[in-house]
C-alpha atoms as a PDB file:
ATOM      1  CA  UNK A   1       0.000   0.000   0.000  1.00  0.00           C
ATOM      2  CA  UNK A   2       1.467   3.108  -1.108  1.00  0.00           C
ATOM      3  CA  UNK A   3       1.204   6.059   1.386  1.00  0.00           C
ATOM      4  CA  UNK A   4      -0.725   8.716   0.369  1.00  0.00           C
ATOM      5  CA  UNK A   5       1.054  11.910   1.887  1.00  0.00           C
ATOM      6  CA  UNK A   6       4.025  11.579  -0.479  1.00  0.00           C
ATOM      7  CA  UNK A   7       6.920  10.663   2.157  1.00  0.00           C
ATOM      8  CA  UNK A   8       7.900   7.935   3.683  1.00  0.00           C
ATOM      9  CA  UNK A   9       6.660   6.510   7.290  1.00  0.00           C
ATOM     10  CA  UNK A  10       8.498   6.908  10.224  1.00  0.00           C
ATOM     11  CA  UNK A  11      10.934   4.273  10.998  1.00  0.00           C
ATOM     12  CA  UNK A  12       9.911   1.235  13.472  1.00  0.00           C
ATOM     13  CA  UNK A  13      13.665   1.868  15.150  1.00  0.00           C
ATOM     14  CA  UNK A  14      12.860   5.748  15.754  1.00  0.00           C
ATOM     15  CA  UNK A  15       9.884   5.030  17.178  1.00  0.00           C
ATOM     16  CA  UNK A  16      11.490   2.646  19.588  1.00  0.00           C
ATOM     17  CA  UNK A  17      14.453   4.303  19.956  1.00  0.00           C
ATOM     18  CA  UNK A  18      12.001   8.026  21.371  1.00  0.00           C
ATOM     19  CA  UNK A  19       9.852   5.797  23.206  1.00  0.00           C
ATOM     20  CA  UNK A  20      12.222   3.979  25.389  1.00  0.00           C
ATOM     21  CA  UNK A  21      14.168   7.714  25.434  1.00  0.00           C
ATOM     22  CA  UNK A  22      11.183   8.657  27.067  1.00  0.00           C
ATOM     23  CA  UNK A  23      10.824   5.838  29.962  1.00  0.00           C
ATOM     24  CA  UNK A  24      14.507   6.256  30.779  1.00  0.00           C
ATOM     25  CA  UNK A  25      14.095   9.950  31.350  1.00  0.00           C
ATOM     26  CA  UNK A  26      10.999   9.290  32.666  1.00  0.00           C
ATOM     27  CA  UNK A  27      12.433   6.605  35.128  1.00  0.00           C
ATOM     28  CA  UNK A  28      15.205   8.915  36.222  1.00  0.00           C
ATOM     29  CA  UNK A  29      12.935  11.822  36.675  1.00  0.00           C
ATOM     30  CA  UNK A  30      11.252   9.727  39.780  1.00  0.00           C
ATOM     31  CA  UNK A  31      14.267   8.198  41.083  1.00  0.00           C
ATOM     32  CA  UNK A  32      15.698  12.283  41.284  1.00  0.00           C
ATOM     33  CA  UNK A  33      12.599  13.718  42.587  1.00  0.00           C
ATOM     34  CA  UNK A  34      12.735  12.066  45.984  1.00  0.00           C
ATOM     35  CA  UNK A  35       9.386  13.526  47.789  1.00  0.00           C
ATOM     36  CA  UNK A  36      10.214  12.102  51.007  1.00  0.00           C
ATOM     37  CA  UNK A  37       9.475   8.696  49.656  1.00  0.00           C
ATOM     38  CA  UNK A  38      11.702   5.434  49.655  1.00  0.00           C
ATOM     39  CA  UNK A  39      13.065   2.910  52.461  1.00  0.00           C
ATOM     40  CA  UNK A  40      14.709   5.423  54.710  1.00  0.00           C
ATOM     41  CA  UNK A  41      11.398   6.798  55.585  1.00  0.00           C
ATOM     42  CA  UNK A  42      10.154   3.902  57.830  1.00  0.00           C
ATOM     43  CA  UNK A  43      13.119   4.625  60.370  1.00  0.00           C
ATOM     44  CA  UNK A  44      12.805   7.650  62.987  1.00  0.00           C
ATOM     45  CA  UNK A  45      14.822  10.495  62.287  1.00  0.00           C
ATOM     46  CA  UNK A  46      18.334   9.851  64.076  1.00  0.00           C
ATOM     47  CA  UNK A  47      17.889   5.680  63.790  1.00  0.00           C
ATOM     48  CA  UNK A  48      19.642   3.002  61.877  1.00  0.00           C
ATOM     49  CA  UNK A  49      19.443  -0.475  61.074  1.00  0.00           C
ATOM     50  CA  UNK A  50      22.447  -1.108  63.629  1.00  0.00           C
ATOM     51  CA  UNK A  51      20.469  -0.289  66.284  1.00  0.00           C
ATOM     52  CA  UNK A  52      17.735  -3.395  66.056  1.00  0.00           C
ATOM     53  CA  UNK A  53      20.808  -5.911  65.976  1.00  0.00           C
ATOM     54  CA  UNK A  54      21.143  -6.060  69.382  1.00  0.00           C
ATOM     55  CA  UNK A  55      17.929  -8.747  69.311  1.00  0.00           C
ATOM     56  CA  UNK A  56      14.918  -6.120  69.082  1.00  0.00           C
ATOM     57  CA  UNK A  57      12.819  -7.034  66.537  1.00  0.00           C
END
């Protein structure tokens, strides 16, 4: 089927190529943002894990 606006279609490898562009800036936009969210924020300000290995659980 010949394409009826008179240039060719887009490339399957550019489309690709912008769409996973856009998760991996997408991705590292989260990861950057931070927000407060994340492992750290189960444990009280001024606590670490060393300080439940002396048997409380």
């Amino acid at each position: 089927m010949k394409d009826r606006h008179g240039y060719p279609a887009t490339p399957r490898w550019v489309i690709l190529g912008g769409l996973a562009l856009a998760l991996l800036v997408g991705a590292a936009a989260l990861m950057t943002s931070g927000g407060g969210h994340g492992p750290g924020r189960h444990f009280q300000s001024g606590s670490s894990e060393a300080s439940f290995k002396d048997g409380d659980s």
